[in-house]
Protein backbone atom coordinates (compact mmCIF):
# COMPACT_ATOMS: atom_id res chain seq x y z
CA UNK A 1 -10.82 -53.02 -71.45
CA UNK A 2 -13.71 -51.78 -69.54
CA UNK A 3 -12.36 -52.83 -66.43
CA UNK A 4 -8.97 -51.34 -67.01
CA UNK A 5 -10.60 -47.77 -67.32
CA UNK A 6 -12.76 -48.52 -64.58
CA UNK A 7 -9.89 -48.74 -62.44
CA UNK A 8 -7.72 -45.70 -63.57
CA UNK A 9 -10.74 -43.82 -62.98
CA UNK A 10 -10.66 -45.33 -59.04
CA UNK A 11 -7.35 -44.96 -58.63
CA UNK A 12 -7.13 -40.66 -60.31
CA UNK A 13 -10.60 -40.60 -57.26
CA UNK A 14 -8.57 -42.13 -55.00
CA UNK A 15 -5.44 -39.77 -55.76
CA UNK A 16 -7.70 -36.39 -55.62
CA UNK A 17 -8.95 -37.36 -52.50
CA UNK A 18 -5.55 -38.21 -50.70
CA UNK A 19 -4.36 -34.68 -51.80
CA UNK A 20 -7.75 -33.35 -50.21
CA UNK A 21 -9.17 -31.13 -53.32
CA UNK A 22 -12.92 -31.75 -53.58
CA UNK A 23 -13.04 -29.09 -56.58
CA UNK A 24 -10.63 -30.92 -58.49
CA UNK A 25 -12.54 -34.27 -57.88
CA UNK A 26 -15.72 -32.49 -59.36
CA UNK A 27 -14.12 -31.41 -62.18
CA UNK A 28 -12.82 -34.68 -62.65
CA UNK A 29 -15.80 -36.53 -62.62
CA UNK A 30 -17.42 -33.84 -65.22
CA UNK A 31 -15.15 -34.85 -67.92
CA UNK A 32 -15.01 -38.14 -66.58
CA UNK A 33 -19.29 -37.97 -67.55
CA UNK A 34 -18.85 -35.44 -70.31
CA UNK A 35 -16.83 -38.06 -72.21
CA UNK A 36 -18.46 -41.19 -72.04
CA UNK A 37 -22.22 -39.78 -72.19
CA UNK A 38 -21.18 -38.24 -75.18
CA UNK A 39 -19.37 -41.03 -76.80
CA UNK A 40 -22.66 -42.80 -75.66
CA UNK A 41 -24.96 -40.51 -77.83
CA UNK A 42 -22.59 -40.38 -80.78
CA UNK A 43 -23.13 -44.03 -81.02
CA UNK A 44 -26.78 -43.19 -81.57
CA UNK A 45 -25.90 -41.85 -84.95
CA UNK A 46 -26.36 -44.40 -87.49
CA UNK A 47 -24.40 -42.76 -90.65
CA UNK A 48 -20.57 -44.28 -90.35
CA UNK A 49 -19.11 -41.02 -91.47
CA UNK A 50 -21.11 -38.88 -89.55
CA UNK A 51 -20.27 -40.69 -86.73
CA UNK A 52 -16.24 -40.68 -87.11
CA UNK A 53 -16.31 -36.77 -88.12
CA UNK A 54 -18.30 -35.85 -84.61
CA UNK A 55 -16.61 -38.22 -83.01
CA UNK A 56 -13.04 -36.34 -83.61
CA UNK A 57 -14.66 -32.89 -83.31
CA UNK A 58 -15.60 -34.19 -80.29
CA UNK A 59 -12.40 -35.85 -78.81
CA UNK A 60 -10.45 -32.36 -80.19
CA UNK A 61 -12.56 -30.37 -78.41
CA UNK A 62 -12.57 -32.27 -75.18
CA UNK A 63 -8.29 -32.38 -75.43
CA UNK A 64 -8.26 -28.67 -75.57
CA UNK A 65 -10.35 -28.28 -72.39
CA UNK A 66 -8.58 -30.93 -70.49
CA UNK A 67 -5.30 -28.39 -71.63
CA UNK A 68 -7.00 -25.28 -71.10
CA UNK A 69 -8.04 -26.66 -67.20
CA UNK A 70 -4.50 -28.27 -66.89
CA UNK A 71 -2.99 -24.79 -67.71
CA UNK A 72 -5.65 -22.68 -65.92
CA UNK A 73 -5.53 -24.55 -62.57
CA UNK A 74 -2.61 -27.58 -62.14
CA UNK A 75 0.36 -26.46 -63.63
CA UNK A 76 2.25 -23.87 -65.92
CA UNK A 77 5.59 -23.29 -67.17
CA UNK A 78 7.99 -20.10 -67.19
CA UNK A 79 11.04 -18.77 -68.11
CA UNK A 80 13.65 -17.12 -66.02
CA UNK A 81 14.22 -14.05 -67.53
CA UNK A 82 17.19 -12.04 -65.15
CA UNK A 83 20.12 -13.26 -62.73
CA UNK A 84 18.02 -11.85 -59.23
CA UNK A 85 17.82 -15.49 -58.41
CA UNK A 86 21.01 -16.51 -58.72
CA UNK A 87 22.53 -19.09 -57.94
CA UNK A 88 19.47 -20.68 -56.89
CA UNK A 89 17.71 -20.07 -60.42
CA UNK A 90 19.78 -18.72 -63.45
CA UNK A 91 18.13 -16.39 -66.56
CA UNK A 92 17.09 -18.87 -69.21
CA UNK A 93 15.97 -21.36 -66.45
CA UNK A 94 12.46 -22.61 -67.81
CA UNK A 95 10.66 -23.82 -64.69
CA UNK A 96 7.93 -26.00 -63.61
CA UNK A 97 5.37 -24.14 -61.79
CA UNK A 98 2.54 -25.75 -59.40
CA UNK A 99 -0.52 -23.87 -58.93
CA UNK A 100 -2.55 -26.35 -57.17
CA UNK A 101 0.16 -26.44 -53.91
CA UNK A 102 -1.40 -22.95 -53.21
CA UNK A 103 -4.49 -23.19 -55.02
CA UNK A 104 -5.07 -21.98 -58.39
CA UNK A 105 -6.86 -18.36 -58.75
CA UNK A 106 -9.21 -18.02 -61.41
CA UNK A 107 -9.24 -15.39 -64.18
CA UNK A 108 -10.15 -12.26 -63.88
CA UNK A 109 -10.99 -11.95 -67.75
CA UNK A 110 -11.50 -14.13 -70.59
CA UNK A 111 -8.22 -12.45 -71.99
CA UNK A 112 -6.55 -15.10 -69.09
CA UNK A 113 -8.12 -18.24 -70.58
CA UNK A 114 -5.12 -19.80 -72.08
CA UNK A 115 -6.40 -20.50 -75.71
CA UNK A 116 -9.86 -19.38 -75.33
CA UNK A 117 -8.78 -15.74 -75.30
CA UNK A 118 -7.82 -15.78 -79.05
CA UNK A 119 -11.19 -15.31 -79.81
CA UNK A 120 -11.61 -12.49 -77.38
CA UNK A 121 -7.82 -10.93 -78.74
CA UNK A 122 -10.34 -10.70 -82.23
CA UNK A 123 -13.13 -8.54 -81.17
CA UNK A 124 -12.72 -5.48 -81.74
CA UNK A 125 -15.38 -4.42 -78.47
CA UNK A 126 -13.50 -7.13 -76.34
CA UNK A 127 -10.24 -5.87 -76.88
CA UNK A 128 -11.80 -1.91 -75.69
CA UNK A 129 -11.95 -4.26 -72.19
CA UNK A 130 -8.73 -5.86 -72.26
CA UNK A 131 -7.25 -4.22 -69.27
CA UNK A 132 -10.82 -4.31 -67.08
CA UNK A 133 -11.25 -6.77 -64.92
CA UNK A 134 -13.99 -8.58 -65.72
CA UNK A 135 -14.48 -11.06 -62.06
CA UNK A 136 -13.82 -10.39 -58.59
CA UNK A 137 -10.66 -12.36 -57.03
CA UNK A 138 -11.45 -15.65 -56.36
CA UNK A 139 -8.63 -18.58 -55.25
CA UNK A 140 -9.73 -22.47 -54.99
CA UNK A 141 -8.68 -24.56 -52.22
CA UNK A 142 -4.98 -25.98 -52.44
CA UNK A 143 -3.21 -28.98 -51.00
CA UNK A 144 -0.90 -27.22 -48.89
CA UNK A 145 0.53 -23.02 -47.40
CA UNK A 146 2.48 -20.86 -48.12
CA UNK A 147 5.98 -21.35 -46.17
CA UNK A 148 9.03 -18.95 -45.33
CA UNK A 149 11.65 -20.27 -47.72
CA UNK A 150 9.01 -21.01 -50.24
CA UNK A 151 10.00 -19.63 -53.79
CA UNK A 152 7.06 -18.54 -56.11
CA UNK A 153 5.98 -16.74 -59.28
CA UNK A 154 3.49 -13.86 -58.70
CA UNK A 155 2.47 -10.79 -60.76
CA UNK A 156 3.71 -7.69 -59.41
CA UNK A 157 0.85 -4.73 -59.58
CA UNK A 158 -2.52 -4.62 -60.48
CA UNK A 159 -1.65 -6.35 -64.05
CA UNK A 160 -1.41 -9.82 -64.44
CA UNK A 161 0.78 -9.68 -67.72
CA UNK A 162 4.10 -9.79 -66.03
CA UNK A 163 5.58 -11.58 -63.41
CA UNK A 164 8.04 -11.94 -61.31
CA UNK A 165 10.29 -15.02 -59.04
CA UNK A 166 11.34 -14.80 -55.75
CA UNK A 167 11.59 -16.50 -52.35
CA UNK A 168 9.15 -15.82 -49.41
CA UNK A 169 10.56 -14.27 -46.47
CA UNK A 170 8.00 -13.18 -44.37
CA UNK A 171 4.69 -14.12 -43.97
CA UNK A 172 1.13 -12.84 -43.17
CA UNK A 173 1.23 -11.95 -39.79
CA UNK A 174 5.03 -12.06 -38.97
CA UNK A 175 7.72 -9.78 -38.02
CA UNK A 176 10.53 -9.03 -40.29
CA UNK A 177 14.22 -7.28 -39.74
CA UNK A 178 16.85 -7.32 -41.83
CA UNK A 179 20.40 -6.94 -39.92
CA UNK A 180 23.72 -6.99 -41.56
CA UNK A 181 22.33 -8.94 -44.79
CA UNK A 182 20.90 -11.37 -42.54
CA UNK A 183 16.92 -12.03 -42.26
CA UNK A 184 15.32 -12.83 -38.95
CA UNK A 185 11.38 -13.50 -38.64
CA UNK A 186 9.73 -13.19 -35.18
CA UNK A 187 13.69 -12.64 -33.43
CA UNK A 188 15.04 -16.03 -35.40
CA UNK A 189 17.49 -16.08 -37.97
CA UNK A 190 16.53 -17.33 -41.43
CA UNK A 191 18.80 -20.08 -42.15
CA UNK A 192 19.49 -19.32 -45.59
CA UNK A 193 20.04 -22.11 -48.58
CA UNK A 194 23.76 -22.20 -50.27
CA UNK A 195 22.70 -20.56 -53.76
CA UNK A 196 22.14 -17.31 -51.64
CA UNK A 197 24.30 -15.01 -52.89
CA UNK A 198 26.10 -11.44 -51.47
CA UNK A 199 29.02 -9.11 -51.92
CA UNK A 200 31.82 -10.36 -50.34
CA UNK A 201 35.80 -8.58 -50.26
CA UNK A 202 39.14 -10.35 -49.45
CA UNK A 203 42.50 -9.86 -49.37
CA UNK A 204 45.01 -12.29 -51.25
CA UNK A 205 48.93 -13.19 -49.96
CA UNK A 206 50.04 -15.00 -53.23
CA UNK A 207 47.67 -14.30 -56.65
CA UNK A 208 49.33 -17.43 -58.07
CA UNK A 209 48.31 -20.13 -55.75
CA UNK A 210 44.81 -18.81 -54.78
CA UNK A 211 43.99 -18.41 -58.67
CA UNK A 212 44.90 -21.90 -59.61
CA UNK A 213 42.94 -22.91 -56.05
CA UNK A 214 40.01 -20.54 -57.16
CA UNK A 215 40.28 -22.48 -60.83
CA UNK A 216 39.55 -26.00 -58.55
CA UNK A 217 36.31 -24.68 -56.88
CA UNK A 218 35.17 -24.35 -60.66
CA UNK A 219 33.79 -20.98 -60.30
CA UNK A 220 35.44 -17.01 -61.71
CA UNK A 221 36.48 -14.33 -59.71
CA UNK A 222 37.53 -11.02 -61.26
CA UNK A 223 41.08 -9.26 -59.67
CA UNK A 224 39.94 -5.69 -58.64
CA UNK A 225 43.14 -3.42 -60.33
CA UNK A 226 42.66 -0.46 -58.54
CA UNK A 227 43.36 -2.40 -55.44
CA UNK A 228 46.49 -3.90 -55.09
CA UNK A 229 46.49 -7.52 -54.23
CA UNK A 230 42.66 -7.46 -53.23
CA UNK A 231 39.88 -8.97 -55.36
CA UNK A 232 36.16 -8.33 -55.49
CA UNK A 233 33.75 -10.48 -56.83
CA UNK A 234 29.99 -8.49 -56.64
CA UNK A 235 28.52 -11.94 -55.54
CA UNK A 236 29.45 -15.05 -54.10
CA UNK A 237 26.95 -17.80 -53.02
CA UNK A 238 27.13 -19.34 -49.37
CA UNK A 239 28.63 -22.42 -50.88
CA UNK A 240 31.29 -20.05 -52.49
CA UNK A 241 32.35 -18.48 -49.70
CA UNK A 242 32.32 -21.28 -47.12
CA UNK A 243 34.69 -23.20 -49.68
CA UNK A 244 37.02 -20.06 -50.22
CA UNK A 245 37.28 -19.39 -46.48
CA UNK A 246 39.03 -22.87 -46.36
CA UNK A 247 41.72 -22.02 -48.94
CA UNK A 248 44.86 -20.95 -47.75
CA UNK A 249 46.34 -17.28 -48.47
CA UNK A 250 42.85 -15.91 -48.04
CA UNK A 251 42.95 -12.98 -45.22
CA UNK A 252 39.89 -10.85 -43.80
CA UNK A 253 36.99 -12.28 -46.08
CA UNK A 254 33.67 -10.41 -45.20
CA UNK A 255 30.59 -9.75 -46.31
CA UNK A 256 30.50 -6.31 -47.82
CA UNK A 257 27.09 -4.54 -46.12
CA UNK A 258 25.45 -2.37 -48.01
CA UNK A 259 25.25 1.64 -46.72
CA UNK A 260 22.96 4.39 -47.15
CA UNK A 261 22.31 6.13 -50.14
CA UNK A 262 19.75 8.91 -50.67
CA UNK A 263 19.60 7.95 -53.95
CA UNK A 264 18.30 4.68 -53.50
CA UNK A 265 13.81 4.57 -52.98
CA UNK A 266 14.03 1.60 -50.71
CA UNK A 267 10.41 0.28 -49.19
CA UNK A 268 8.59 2.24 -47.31
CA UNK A 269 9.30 6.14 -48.36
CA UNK A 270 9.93 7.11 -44.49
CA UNK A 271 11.02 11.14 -44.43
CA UNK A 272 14.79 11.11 -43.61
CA UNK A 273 14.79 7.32 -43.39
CA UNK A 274 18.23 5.50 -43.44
CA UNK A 275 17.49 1.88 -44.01
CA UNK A 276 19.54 0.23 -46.89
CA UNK A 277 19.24 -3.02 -48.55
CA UNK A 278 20.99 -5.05 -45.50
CA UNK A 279 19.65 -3.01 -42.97
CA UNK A 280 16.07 -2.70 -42.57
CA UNK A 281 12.71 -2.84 -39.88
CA UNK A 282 11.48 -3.58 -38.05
CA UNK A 283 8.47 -4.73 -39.86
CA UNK A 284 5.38 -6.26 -39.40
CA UNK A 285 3.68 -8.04 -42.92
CA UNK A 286 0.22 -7.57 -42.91
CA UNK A 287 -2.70 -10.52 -42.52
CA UNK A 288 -6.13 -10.19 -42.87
CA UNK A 289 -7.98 -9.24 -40.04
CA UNK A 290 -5.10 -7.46 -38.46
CA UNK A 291 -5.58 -4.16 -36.83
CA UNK A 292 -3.10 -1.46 -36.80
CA UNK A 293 -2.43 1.79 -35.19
CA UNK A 294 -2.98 4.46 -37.70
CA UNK A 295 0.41 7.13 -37.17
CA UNK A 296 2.36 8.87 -39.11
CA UNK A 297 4.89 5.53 -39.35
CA UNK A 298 2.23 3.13 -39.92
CA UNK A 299 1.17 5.30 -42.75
CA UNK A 300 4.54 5.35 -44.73
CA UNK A 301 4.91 2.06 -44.06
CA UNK A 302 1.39 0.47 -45.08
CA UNK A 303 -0.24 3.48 -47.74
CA UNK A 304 0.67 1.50 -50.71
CA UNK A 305 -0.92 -1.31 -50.34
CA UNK A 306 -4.36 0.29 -48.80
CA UNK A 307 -4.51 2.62 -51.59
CA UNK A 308 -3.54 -0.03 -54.21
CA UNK A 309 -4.99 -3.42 -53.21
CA UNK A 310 -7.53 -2.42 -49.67
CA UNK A 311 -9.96 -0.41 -52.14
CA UNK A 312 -9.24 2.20 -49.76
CA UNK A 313 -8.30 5.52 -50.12
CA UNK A 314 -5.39 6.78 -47.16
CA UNK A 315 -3.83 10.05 -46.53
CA UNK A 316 -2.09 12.19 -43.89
CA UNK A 317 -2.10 15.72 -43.14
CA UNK A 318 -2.07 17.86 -39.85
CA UNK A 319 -1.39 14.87 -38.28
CA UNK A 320 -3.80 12.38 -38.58
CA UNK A 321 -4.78 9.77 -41.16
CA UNK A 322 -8.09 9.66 -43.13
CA UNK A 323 -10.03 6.73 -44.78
CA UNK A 324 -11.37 7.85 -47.53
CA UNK A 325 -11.83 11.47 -46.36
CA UNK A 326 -12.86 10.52 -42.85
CA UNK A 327 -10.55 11.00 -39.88
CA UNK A 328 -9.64 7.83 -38.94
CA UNK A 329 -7.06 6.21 -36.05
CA UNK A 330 -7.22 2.49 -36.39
CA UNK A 331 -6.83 -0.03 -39.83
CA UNK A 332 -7.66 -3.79 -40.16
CA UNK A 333 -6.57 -5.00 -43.15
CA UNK A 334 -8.81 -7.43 -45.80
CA UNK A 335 -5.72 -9.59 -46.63
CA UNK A 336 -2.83 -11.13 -46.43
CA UNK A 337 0.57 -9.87 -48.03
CA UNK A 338 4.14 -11.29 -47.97
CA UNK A 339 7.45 -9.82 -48.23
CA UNK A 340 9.47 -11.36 -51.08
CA UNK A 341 13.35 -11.02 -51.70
CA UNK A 342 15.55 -12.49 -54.84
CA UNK A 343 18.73 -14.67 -53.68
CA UNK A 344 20.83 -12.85 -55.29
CA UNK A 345 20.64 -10.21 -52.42
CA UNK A 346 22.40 -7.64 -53.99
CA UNK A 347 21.01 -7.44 -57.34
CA UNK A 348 17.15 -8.40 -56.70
CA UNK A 349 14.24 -5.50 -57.30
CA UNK A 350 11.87 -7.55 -54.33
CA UNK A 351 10.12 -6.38 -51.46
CA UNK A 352 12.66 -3.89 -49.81
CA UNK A 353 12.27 -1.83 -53.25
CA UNK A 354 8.40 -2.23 -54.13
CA UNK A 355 6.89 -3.07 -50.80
CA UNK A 356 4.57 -5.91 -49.44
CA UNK A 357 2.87 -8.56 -51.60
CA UNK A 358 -1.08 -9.77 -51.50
CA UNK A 359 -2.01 -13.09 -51.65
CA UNK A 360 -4.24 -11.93 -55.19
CA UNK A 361 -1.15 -11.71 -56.90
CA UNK A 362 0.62 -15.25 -56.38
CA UNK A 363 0.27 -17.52 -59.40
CA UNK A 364 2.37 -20.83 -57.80
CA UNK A 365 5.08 -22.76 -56.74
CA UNK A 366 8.13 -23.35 -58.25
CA UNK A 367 8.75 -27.23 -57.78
CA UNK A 368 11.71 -27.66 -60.65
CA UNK A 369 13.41 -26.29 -63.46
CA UNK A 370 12.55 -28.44 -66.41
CA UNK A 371 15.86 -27.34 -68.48
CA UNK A 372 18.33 -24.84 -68.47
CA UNK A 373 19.91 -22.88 -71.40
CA UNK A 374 21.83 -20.22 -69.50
CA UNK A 375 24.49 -18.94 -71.30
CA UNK A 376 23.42 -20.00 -73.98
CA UNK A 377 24.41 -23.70 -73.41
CA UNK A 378 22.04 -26.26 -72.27
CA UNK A 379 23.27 -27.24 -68.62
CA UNK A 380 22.65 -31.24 -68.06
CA UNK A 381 23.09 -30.62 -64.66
CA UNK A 382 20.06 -28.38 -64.25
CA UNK A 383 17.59 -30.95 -65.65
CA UNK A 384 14.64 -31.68 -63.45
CA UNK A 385 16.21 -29.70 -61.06
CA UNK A 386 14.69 -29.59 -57.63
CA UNK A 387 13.91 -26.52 -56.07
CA UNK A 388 15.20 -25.62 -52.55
């Protein structure tokens, strides 16, 4: 029996040290020693039921750390809780999150300590601190970066109570436009996954055929009445529309591109700016150590996030930019930011509404959805989904 745990223990060493985590292997081997030198001094105590009653206080308590560590720096789960992923996630998607791909960040309060934080939720003086923060930042090692394409949960703000889903774009350091709904990164294209959806238009010869040919590709389009013989559908994936370009009857399918509206407060708040959701940058995503040109477009663009996240305080006037009241002409930047957008392109509140995101505020990776019950119906085809 001994020998058996002996080598489960070797081969969880050997695992933590393929995937490179020394921190992990510490904490490992601290329960790994917690447990049996404390089993070791229970069996000191010569009383039978004395014995058996610390004994499972003890093994409770140790099963609640081993979930409060599990939750606090492996893995979590989530639930999908609006359509701006679609059809790459759908709301009422619960997924499988990773936090040790990226490396898991550690609380900034005890009111983040999953469990733990009841007690603090019952004191009266703790809960005067609930929305402090209590630590500075701090992110372990992971086992791997962050990658365009990737698609993560972060918080969006200062607050870590609410969070968000949506795929990586750009990263630290590159340079992102947005042309005709398509995204290029340092002058390539993106080459975009088939759940990406858009707005699309078409014209229709015979309803009848194409609607009993739409029926076949087993998904709905809506006829547009005030159009005669045209439909609209407000989204189609790239799977979609590949597979009803191919159908016969179908005449001048595009991609509707989305035009300017002053009513819309896209990212950043340029004076007289006329970038739209399809249609934006150029733009370069801030990394840390990066030094920009302090002008009046470099302050629209980047004033959010040194004012919100830099611990710096930015403004214009006459001119020039100032740093926390002192003239100023150059920035470098403490760290790194990404720009996020929602596959479903069209109906997504991401980066091009709320601006760039720091590294602080990225929880994990999503690697699956566990289950699905969107629309209400659970969807056997979404089980242990994998993640593109």
């Amino acid at each position: 029996m001994r020998k058996r745990i002996v080598l489960n223990i070797l081969l969880v060493i050997v695992f933590l040290i393929f995937i490179d985590s020394f921190w992990l292997i510490l904490i490992v081997l601290l329960f790994i020693g917690i447990y049996f030198g404390v089993l070791k001094l229970i069996s000191f105590v010569k009383k039978r039921f004395l014995r058996q009653v610390i004994r499972s206080l003890f093994l409770s308590l140790f099963v609640l750390s081993i979930a409060i560590c599990v939750k606090l720096f492996t893995i979590d789960i989530f639930r999908i809780p609006s359509s701006s992923m679609e059809n790459t996630l759908f709301p009422n998607d619960v997924i499988f999150v990773n936090k040790l791909i990226y490396g898991p960040r550690l609380p900034n309060s005890p009111f983040e300590i999953p469990w733990l934080n009841l007690a603090f939720y019952a004191s009266n003086d703790a809960r005067k601190r609930i929305k402090e923060t209590w630590w500075d930042y701090k992110r372990l090692s992971g086992t791997s970066t962050i990658k365009q394409g990737d698609v993560f949960v972060f918080n969006l703000g200062t607050t870590r109570d609410f969070f968000v889903v949506k795929r990586c774009m750009g990263l630290a350091g590159d340079t992102l436009k947005i042309k005709d709904a398509e995204v290029y990164t340092n002058s390539e294209l993106f080459i975009s996954p088939g759940t990406i959806k858009n707005n699309y238009k078409f014209i229709v010869k015979n309803r009848a055929n194409i609607y009993n040919a739409i029926d076949s590709l087993g998904f709905k389009i809506t006829l547009n009445q005030n159009r005669k013989n045209k439909f609209k559908n407000k989204s189609l994936s790239k799977l979609e529309f590949l597979r009803l370009k191919q159908l016969n009857g179908i005449d001048s399918l595009q991609k509707q591109i989305d035009t300017f509206n002053v009513k819309k407060k896209f990212f950043p708040k340029f004076p007289k700016s006329k970038w739209t959701l399809d249609n934006m940058g150029l733009i370069i995503v801030p990394k840390k150590g990066m030094k920009i040109v302090l002008d009046f477009q470099t302050y629209f663009l980047y004033k959010k996030i040194i004012n919100k996240f830099e611990n710096t305080s930015i403004t214009y006037k006459e001119g020039s930019c100032y740093l926390n009241n002192k003239k100023a002409t150059t920035y470098t930047f403490s760290r790194d930011y990404y720009f996020m957008m929602g596959d479903n392109r069209k109906d997504s509140h991401d980066s091009r509404y709320f601006g760039f995101l720091p590294e602080s505020n990225i929880i994990g990776k999503v690697q699956c959805v566990l289950f699905s019950n969107y629309q209400d119906r659970f969807r056997w085809d979404r089980l242990l989904k994998s993640i593109d």
